[in-house]
PDB file of N, CA and C in Angstrom:
ATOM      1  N   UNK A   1       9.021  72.227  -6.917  1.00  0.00           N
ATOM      2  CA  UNK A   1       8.655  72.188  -5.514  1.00  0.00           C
ATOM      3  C   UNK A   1       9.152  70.907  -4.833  1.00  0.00           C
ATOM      4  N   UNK A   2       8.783  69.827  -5.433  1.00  0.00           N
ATOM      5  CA  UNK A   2       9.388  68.720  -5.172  1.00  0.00           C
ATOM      6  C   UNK A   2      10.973  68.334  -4.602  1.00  0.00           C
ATOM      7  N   UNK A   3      11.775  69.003  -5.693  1.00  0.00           N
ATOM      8  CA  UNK A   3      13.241  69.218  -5.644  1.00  0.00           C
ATOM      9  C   UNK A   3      13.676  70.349  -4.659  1.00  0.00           C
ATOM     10  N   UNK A   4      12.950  71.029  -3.922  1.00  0.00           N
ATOM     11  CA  UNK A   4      13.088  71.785  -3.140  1.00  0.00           C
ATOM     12  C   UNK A   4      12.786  70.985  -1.557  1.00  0.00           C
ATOM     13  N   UNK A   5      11.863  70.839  -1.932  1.00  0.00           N
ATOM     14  CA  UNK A   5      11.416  69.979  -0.351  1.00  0.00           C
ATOM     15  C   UNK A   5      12.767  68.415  -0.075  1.00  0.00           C
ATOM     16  N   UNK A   6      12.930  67.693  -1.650  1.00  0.00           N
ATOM     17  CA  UNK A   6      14.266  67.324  -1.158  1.00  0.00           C
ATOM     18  C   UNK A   6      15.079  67.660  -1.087  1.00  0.00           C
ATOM     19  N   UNK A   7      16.221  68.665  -1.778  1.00  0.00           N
ATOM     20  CA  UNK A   7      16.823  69.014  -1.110  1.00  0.00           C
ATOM     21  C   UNK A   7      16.927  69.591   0.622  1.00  0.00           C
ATOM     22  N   UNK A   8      15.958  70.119   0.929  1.00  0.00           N
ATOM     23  CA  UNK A   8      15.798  70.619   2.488  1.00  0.00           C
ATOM     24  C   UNK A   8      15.576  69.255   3.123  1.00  0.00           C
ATOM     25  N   UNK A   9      15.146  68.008   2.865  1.00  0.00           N
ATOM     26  CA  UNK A   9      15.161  66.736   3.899  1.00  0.00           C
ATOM     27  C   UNK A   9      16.562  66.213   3.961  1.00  0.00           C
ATOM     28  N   UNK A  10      17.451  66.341   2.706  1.00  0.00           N
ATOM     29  CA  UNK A  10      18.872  65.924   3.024  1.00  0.00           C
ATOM     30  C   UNK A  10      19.296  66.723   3.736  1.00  0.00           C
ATOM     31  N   UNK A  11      19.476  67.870   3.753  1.00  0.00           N
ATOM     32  CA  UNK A  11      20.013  69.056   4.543  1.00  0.00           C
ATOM     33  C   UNK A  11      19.643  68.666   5.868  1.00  0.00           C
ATOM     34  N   UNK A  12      18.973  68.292   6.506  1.00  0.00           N
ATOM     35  CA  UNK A  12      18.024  68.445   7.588  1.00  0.00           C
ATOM     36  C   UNK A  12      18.521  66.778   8.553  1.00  0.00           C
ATOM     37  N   UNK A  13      18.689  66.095   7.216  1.00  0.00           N
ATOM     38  CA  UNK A  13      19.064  64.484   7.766  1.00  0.00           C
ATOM     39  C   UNK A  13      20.993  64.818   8.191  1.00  0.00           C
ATOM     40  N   UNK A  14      21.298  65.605   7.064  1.00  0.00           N
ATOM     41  CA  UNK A  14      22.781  65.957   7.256  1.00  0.00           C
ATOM     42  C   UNK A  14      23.543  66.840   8.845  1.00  0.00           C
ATOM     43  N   UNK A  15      22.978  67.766   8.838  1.00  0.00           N
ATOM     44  CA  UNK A  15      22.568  68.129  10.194  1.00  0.00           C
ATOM     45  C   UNK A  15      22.685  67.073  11.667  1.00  0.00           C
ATOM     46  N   UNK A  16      21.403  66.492  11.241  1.00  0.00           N
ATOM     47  CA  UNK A  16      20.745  65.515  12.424  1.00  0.00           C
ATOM     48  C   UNK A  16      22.662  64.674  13.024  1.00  0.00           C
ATOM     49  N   UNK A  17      22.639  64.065  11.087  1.00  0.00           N
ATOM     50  CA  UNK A  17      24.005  63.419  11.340  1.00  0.00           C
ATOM     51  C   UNK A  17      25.119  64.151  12.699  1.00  0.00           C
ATOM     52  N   UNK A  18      25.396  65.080  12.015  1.00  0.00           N
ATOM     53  CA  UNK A  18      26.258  66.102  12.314  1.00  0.00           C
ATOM     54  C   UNK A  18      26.204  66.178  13.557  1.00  0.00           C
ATOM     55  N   UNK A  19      25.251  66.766  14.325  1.00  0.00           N
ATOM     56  CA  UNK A  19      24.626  66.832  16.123  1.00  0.00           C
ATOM     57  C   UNK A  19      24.789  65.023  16.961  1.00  0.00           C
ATOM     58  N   UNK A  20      24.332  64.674  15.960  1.00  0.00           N
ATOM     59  CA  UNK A  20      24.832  63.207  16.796  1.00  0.00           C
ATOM     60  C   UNK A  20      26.198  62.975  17.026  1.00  0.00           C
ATOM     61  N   UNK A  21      26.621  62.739  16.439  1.00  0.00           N
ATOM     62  CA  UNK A  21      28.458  62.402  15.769  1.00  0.00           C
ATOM     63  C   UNK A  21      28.825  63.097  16.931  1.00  0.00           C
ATOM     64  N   UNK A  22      28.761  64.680  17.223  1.00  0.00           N
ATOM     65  CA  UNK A  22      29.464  65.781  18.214  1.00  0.00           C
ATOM     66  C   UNK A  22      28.779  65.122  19.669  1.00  0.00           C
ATOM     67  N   UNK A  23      27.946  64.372  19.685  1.00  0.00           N
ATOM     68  CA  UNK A  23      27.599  64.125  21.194  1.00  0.00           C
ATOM     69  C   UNK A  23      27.862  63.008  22.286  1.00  0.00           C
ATOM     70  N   UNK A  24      28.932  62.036  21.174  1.00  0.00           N
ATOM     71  CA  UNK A  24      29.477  60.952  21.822  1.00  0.00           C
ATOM     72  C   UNK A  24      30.808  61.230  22.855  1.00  0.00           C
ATOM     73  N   UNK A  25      31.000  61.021  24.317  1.00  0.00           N
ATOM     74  CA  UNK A  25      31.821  61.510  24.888  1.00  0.00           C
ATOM     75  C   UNK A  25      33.061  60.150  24.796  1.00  0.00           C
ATOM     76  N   UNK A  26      33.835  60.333  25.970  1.00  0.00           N
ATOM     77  CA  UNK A  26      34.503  59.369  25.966  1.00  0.00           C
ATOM     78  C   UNK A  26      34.533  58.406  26.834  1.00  0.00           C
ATOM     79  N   UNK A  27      34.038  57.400  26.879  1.00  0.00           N
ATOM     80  CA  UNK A  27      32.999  56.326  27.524  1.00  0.00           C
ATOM     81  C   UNK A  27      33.473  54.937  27.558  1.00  0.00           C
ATOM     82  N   UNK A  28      33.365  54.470  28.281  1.00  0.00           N
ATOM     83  CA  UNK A  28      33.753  52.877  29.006  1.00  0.00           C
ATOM     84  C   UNK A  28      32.465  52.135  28.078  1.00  0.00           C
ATOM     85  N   UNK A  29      32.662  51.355  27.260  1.00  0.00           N
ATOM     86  CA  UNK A  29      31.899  50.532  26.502  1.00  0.00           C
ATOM     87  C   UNK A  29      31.634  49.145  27.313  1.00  0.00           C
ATOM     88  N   UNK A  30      32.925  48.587  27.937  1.00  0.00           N
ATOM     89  CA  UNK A  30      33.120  47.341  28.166  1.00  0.00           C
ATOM     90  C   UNK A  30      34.017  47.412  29.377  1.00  0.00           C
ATOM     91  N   UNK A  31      33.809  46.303  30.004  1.00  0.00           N
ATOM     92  CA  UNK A  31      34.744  46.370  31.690  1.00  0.00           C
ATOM     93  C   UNK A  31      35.808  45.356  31.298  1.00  0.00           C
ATOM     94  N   UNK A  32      36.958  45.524  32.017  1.00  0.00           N
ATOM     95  CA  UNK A  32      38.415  44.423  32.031  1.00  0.00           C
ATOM     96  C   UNK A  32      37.528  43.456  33.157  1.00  0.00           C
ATOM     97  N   UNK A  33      37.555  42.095  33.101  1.00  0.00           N
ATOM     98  CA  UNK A  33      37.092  41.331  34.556  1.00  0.00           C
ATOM     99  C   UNK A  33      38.443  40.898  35.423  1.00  0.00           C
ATOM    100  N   UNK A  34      39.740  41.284  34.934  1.00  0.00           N
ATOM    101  CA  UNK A  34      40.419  41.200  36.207  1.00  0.00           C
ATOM    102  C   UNK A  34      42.013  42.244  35.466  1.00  0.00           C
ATOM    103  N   UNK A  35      42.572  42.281  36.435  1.00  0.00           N
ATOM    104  CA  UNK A  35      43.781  43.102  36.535  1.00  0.00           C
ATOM    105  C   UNK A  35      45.432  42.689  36.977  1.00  0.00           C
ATOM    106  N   UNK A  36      46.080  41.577  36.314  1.00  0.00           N
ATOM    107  CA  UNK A  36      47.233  41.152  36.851  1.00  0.00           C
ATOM    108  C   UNK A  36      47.464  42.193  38.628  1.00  0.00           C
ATOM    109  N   UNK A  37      48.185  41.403  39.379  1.00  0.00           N
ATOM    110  CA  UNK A  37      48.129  41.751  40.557  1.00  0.00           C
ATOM    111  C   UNK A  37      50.152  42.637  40.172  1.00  0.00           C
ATOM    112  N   UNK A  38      50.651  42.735  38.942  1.00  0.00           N
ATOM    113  CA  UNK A  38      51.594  43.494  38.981  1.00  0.00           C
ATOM    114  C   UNK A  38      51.059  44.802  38.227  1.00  0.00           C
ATOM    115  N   UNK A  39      50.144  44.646  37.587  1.00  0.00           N
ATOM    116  CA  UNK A  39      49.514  45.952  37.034  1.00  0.00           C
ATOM    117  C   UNK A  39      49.036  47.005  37.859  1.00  0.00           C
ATOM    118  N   UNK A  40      49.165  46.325  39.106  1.00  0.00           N
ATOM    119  CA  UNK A  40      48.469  47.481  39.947  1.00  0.00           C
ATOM    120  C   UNK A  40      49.245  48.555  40.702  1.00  0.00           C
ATOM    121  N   UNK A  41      50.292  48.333  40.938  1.00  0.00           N
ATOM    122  CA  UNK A  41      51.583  49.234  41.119  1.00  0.00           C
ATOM    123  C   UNK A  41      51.534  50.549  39.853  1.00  0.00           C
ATOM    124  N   UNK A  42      51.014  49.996  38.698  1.00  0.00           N
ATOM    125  CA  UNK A  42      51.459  50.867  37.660  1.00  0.00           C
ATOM    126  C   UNK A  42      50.183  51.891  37.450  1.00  0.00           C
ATOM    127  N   UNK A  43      48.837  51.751  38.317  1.00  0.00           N
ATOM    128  CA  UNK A  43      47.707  52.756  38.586  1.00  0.00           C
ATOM    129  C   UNK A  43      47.878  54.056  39.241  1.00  0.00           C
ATOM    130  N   UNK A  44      47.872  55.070  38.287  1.00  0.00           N
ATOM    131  CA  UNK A  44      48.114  56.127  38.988  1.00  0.00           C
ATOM    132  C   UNK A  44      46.906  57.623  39.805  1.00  0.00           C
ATOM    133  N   UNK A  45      45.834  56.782  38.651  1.00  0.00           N
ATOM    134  CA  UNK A  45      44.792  57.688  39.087  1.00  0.00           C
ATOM    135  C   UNK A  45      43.207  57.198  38.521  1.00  0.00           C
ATOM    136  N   UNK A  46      42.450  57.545  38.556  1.00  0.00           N
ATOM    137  CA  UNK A  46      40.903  56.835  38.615  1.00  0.00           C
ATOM    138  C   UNK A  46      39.949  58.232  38.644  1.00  0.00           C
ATOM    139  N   UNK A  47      38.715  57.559  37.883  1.00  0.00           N
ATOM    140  CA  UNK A  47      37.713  58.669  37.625  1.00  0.00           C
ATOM    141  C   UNK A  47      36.228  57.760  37.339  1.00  0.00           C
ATOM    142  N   UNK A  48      35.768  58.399  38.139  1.00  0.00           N
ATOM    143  CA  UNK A  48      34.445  57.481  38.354  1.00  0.00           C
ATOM    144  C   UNK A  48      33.344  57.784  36.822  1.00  0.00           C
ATOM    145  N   UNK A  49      33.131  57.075  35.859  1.00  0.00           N
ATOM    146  CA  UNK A  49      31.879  57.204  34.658  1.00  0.00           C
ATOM    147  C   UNK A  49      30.808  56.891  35.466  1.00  0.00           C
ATOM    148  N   UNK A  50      29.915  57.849  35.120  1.00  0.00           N
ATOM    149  CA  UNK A  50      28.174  57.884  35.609  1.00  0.00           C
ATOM    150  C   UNK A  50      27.446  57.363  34.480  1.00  0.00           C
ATOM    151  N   UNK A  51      26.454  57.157  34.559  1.00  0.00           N
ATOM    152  CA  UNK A  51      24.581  56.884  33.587  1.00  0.00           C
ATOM    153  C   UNK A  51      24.843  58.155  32.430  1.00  0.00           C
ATOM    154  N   UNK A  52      24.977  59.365  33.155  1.00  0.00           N
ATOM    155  CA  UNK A  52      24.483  59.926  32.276  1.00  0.00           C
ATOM    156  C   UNK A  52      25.377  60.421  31.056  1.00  0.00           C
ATOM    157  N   UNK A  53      24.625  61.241  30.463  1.00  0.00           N
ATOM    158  CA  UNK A  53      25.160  61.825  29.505  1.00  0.00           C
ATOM    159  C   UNK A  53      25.078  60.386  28.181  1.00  0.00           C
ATOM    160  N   UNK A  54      26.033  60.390  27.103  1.00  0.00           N
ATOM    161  CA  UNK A  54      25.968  59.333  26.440  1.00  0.00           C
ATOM    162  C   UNK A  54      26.715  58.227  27.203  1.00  0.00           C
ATOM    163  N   UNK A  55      27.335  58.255  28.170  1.00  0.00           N
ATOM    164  CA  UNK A  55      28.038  57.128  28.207  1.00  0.00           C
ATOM    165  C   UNK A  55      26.703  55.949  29.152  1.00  0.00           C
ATOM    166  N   UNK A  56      26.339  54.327  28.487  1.00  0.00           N
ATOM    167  CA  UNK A  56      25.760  53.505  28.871  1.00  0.00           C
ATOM    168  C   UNK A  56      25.702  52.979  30.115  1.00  0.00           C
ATOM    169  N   UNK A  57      27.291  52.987  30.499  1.00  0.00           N
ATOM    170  CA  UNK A  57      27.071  51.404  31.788  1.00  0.00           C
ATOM    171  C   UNK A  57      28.088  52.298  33.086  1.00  0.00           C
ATOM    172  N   UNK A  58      27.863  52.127  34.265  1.00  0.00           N
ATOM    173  CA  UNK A  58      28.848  52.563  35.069  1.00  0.00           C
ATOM    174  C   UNK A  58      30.309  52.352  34.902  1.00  0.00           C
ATOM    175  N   UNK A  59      31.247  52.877  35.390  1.00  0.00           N
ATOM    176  CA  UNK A  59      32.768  52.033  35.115  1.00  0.00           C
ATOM    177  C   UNK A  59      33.383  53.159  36.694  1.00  0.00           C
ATOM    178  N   UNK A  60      34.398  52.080  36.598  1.00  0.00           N
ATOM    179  CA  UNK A  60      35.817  53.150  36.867  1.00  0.00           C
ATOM    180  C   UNK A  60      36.220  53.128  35.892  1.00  0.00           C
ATOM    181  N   UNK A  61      37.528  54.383  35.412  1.00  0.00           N
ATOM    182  CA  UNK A  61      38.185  54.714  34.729  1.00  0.00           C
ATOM    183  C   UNK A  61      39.882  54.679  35.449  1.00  0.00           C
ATOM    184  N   UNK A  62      40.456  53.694  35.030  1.00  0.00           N
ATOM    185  CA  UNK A  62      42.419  53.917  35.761  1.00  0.00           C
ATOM    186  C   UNK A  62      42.977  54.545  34.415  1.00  0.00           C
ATOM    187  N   UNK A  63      43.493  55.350  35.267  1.00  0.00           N
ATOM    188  CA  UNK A  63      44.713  55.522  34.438  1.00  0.00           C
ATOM    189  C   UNK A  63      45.854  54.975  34.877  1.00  0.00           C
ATOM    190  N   UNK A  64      46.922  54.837  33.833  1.00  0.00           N
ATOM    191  CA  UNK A  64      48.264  53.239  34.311  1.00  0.00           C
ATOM    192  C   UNK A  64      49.324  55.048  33.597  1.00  0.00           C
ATOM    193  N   UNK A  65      50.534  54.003  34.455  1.00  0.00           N
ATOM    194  CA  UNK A  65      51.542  54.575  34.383  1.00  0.00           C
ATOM    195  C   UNK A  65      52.166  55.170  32.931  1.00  0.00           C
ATOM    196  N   UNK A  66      51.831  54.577  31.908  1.00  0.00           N
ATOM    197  CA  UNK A  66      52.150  54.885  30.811  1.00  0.00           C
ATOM    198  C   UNK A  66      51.081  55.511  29.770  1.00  0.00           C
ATOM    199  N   UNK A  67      49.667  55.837  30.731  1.00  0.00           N
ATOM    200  CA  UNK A  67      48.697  56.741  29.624  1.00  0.00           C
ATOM    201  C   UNK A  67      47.969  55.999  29.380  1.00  0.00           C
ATOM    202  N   UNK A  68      47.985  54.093  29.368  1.00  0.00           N
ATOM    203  CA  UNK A  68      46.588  53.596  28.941  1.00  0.00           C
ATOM    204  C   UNK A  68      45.858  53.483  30.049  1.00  0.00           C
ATOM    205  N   UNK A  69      44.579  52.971  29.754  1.00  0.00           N
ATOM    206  CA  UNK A  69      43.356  53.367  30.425  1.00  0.00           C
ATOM    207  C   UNK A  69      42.666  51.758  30.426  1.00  0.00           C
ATOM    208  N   UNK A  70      41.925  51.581  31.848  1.00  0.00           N
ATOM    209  CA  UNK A  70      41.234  50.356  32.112  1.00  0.00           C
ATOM    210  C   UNK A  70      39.955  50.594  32.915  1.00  0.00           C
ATOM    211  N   UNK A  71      38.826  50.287  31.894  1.00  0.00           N
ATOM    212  CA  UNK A  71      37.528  50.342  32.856  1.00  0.00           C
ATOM    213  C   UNK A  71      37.406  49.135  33.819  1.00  0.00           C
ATOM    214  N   UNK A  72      36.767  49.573  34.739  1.00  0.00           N
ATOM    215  CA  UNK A  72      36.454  48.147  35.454  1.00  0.00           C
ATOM    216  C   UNK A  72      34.792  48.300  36.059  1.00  0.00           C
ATOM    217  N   UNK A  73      34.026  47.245  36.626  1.00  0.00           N
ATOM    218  CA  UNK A  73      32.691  47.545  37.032  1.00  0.00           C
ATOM    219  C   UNK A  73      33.152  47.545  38.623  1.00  0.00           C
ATOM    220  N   UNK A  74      32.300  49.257  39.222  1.00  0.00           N
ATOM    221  CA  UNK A  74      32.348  49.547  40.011  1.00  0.00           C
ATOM    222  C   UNK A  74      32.167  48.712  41.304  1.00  0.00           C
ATOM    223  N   UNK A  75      31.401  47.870  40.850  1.00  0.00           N
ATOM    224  CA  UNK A  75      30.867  46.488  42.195  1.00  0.00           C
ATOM    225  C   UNK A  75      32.213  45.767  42.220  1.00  0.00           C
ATOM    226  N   UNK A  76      33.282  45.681  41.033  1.00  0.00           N
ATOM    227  CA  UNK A  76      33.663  44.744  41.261  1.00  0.00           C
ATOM    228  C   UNK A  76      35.157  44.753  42.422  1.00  0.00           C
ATOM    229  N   UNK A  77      34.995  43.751  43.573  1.00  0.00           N
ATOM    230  CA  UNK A  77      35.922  43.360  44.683  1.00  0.00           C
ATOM    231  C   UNK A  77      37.630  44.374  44.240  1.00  0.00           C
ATOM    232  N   UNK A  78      38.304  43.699  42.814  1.00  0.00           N
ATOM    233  CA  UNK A  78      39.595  44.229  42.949  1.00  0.00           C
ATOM    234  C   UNK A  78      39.403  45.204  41.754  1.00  0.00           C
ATOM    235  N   UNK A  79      38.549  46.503  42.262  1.00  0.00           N
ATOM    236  CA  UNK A  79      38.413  47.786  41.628  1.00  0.00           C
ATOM    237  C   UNK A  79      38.736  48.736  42.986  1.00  0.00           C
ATOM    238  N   UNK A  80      37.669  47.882  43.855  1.00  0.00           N
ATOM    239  CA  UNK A  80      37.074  48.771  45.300  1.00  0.00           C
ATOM    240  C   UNK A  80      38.357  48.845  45.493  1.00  0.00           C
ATOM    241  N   UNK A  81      39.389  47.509  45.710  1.00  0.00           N
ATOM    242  CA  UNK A  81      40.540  47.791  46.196  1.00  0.00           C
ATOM    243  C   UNK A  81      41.951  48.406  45.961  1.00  0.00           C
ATOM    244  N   UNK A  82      42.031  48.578  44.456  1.00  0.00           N
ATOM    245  CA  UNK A  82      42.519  49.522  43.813  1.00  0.00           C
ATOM    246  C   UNK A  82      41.982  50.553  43.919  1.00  0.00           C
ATOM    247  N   UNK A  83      41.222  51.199  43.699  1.00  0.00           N
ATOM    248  CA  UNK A  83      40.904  52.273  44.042  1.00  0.00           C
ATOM    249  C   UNK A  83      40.831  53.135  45.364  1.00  0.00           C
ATOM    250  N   UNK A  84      41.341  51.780  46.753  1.00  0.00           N
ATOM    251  CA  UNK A  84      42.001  52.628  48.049  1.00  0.00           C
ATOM    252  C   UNK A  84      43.238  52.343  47.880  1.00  0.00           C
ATOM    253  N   UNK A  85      43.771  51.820  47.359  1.00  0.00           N
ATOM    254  CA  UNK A  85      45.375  51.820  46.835  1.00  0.00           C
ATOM    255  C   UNK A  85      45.980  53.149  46.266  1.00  0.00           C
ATOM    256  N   UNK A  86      45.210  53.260  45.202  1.00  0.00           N
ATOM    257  CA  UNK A  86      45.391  54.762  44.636  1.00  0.00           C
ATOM    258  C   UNK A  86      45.285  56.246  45.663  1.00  0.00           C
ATOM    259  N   UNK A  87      44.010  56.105  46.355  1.00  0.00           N
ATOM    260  CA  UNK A  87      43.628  56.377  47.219  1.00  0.00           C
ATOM    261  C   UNK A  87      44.863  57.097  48.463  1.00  0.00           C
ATOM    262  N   UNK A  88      45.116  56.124  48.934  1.00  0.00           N
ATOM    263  CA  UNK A  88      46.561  56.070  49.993  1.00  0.00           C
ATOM    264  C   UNK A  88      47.793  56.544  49.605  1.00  0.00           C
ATOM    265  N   UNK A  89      47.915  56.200  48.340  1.00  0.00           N
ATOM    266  CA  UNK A  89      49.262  56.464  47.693  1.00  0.00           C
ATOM    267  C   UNK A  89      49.061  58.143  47.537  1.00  0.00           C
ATOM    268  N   UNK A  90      47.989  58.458  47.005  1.00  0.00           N
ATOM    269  CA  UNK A  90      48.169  59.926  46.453  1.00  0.00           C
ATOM    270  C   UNK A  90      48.144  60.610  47.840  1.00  0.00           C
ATOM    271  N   UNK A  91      47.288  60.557  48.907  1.00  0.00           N
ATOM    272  CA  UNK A  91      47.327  60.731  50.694  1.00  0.00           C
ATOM    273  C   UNK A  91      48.910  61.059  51.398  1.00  0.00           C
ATOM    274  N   UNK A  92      49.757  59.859  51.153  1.00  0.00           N
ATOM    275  CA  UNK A  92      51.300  59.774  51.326  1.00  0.00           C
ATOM    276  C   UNK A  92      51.928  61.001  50.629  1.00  0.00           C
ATOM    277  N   UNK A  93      51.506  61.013  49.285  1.00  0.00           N
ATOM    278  CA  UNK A  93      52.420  62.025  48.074  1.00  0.00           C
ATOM    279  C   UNK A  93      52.190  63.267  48.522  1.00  0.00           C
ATOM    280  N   UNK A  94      51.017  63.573  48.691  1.00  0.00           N
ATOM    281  CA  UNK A  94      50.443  65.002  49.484  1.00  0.00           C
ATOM    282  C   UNK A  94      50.813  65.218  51.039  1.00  0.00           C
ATOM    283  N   UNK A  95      51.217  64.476  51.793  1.00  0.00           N
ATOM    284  CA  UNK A  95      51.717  64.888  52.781  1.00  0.00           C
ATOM    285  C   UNK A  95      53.037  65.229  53.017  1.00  0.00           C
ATOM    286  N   UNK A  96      53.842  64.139  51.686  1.00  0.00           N
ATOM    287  CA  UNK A  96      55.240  64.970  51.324  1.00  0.00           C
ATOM    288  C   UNK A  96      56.148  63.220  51.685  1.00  0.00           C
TER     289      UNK A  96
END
């Protein structure tokens, strides 16, 4: 009986594992505090991270010209302004 009831608590802890592991998204851990002023030409697009879900802390999300990615904190001065940079540019592209 014993060996029964443990086996079913590993099973059960294994599991638990399992459901956690699958529920981590892809999430801004940490903010950049600034952005060379030539890096910003190379921003092509932005996505706002919320509270919820697993991810912890607010962010923006850039995406750069070549696929990497830079969080920044939403309060911060040269995010707001990148982010009407981006903003304008994609405005221009869509009007042709």
């Amino acid at each position: 009986m014993k060996f029964i009831t443990l086996i079913f608590l590993i099973v059960i802890t294994c599991l638990c594992m399992t459901f956690s592991q699958g529920s981590y998204e892809d999430c801004c851990l940490k903010y950049v505090t600034k952005l060379r002023p030539s890096m910003h030409k190379m921003a092509r697009s932005y996505r706002i991270q919320k509270l919820d879900g697993g991810c912890n802390i607010p962010a923006i999300v850039f995406s750069m010209k070549r696929g990497k990615m830079f969080c920044a904190d939403p309060k911060a001065a040269w995010a707001q302004k990148l982010m009407k940079l981006i903003n304008r540019h994609n405005k221009k592209a869509i009007k042709g």
